[in-house]
C-alpha atoms as a PDB file:
ATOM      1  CA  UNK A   1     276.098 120.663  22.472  1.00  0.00           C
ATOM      2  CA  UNK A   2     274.544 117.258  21.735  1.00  0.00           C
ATOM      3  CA  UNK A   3     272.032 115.724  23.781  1.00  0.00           C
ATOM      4  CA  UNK A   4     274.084 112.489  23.868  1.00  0.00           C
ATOM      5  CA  UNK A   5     276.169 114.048  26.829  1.00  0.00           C
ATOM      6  CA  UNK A   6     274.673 112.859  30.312  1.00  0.00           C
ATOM      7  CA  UNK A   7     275.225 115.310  33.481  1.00  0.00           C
ATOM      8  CA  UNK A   8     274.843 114.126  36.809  1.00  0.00           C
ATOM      9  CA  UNK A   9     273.722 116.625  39.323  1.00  0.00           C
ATOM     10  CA  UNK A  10     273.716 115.288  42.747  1.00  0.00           C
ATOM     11  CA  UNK A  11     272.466 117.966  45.562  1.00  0.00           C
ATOM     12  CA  UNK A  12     269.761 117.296  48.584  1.00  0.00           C
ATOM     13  CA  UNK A  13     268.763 120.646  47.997  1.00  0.00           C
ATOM     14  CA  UNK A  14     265.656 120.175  45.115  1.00  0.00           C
ATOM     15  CA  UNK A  15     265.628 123.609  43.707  1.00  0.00           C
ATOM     16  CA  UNK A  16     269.774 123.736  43.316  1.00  0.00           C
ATOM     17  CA  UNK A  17     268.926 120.933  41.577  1.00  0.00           C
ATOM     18  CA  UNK A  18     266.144 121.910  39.263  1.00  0.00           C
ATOM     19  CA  UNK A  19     268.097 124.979  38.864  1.00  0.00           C
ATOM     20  CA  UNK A  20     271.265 123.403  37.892  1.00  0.00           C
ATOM     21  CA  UNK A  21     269.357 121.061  35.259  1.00  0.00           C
ATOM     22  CA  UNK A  22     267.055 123.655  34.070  1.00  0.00           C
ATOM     23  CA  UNK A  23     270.407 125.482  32.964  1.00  0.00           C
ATOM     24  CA  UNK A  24     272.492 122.490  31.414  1.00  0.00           C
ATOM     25  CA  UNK A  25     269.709 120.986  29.904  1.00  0.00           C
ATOM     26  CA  UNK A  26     269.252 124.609  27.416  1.00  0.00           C
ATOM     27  CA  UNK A  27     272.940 124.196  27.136  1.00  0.00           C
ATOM     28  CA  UNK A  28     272.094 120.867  25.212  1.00  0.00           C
ATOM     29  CA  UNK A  29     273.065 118.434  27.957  1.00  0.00           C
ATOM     30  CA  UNK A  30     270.889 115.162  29.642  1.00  0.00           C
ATOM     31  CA  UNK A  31     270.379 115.788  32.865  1.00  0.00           C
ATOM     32  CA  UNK A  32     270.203 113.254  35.705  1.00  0.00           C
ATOM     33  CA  UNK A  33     269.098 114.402  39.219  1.00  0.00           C
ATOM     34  CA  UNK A  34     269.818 112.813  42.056  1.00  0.00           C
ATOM     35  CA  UNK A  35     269.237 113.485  45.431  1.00  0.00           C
ATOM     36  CA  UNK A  36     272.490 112.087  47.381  1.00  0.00           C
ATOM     37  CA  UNK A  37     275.376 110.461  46.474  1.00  0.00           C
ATOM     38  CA  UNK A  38     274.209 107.195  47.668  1.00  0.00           C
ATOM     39  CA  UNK A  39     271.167 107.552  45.335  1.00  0.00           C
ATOM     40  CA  UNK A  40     274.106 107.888  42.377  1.00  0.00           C
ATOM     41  CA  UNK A  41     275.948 104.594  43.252  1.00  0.00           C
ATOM     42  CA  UNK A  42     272.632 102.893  43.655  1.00  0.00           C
ATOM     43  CA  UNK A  43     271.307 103.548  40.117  1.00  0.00           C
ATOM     44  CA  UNK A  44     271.485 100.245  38.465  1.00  0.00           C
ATOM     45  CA  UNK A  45     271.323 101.763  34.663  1.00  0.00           C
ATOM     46  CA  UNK A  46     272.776 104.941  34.505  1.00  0.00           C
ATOM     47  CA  UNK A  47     273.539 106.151  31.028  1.00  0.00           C
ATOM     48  CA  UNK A  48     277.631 106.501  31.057  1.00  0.00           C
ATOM     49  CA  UNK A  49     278.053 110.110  32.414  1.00  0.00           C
ATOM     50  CA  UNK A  50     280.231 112.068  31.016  1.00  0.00           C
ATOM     51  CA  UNK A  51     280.307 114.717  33.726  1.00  0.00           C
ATOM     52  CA  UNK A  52     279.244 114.723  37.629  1.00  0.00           C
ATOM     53  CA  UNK A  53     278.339 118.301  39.488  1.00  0.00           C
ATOM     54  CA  UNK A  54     278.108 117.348  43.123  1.00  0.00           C
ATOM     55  CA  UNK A  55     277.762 119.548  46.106  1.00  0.00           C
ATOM     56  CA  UNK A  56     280.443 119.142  48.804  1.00  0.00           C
ATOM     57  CA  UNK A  57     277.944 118.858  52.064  1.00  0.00           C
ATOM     58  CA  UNK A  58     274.862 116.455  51.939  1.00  0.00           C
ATOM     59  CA  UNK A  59     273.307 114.186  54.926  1.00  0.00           C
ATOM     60  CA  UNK A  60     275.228 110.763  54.490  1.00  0.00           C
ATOM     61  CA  UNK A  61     278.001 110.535  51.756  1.00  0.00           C
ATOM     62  CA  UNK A  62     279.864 114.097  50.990  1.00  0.00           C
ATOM     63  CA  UNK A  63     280.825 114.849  47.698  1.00  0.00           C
ATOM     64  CA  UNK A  64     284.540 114.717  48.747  1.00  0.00           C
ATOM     65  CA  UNK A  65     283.808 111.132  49.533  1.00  0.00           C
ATOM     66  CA  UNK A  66     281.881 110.322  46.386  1.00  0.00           C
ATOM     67  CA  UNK A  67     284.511 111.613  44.536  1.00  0.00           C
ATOM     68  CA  UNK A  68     287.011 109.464  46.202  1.00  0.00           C
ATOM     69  CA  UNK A  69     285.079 105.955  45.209  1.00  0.00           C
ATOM     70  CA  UNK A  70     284.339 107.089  42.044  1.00  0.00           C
ATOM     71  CA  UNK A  71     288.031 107.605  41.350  1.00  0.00           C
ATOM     72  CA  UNK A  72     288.790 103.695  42.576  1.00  0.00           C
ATOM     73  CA  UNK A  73     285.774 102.909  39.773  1.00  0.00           C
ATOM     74  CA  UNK A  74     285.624 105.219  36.809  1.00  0.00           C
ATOM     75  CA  UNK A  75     289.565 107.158  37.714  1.00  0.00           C
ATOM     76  CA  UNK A  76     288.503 108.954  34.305  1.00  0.00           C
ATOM     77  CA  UNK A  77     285.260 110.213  35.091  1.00  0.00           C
ATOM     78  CA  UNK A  78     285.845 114.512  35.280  1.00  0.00           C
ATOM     79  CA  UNK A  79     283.997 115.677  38.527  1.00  0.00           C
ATOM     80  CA  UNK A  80     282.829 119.280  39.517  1.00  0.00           C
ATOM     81  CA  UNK A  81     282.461 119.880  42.864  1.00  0.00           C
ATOM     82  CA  UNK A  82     280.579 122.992  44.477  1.00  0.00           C
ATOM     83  CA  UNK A  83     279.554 124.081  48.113  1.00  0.00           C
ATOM     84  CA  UNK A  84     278.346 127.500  49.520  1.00  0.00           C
ATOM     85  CA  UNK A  85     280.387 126.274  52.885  1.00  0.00           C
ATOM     86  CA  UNK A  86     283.768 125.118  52.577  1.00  0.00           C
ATOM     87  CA  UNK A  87     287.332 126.314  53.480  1.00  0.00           C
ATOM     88  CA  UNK A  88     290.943 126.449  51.590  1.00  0.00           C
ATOM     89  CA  UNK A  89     291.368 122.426  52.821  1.00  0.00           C
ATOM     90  CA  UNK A  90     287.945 121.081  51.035  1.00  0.00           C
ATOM     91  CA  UNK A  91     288.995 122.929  47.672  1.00  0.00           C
ATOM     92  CA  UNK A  92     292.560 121.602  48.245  1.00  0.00           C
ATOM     93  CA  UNK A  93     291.479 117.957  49.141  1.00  0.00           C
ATOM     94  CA  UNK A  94     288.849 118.258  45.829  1.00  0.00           C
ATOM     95  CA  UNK A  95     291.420 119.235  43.278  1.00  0.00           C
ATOM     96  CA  UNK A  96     294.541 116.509  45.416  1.00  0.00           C
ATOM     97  CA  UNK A  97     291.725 114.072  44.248  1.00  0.00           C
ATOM     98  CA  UNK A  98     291.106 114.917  40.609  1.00  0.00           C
ATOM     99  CA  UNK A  99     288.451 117.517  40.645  1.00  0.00           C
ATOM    100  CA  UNK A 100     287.897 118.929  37.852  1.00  0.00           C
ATOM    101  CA  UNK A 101     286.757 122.165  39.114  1.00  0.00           C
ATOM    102  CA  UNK A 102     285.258 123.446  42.548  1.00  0.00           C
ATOM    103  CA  UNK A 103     282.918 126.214  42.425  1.00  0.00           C
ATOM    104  CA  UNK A 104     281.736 128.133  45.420  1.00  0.00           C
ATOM    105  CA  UNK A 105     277.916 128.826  45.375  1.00  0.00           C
ATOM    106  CA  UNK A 106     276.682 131.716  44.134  1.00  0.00           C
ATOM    107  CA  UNK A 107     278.658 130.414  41.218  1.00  0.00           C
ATOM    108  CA  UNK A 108     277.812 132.113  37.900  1.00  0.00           C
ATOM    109  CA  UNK A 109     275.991 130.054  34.917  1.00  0.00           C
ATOM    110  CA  UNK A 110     279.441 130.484  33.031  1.00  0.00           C
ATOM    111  CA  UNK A 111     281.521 129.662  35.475  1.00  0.00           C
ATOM    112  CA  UNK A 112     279.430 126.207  35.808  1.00  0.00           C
ATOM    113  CA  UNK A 113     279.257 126.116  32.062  1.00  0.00           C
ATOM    114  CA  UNK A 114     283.212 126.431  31.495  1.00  0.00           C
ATOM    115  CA  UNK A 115     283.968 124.101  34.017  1.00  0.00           C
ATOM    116  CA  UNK A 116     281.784 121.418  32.478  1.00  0.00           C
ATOM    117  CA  UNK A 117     283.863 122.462  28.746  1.00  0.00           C
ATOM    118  CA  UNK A 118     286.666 121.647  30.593  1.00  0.00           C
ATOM    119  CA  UNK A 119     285.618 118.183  32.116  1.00  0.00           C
ATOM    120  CA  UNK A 120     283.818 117.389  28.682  1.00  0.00           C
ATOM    121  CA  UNK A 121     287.087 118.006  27.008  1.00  0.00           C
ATOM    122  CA  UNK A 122     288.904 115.961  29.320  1.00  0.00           C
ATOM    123  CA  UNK A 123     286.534 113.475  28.847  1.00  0.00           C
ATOM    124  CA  UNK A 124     286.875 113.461  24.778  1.00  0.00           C
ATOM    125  CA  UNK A 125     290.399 112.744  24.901  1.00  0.00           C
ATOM    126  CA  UNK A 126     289.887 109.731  27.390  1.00  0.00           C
ATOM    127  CA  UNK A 127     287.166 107.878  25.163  1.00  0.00           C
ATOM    128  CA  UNK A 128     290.169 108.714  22.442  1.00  0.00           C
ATOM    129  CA  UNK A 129     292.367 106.863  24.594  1.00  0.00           C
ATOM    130  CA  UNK A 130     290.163 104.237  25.472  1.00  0.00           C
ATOM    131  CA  UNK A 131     288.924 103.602  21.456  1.00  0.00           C
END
């Protein structure tokens, strides 16, 4: 994978975080780590992203909710959403919205990596659309 492919991992847990970048970034990706969602929308220069991995639960703005502006700004952009704590409704509500994937933690390094082929390849054909 090229290295022109950003990632966004958003989790307020630091070493879910590290972890998660640690393993897309020797998959070939850019990583960018943020903290909460809030710290996401507040980036005034964020490379285009071509992905987002967000947990579910975080203090402040859930991931559910992120994903729901960020489908009234970017409708496009392919989210993956994860959470070691959620029931049938939040994976229901995540994929109603346009999830991508949702991936309950533990979640195996292939199971994170073929859910981000999937929104990468979803991605492709919208820049194709777009061009």
């Amino acid at each position: 994978m090229s290295s022109d492919v950003t990632v966004v991992v958003i989790d307020d847990d630091l070493s879910v975080r590290r972890s998660l970048a640690r393993l897309l970034a020797s998959a070939g990706y850019e990583v960018i780590m943020c903290s909460s969602a809030e710290e996401f929308l507040a980036m005034p220069n964020v490379p285009r992203p071509a992905c987002v991995v967000t947990d579910v639960r975080m203090p402040g703005m859930s991931g559910l909710d992120l994903l729901d502006v960020l489908r009234t700004r970017r409708p496009s952009l392919p989210i993956i959403l994860f959470s070691g704590d959620a029931d049938p409704g939040t994976s229901a509500h995540a994929r109603a919205a346009g999830a991508v994937s949702f991936l309950m933690k533990p979640f195996a390094s292939e199971d994170l990596l073929g859910a981000l082929a999937e929104a990468l390849d979803r991605d492709r054909a919208e820049l194709a659309r777009e061009a």
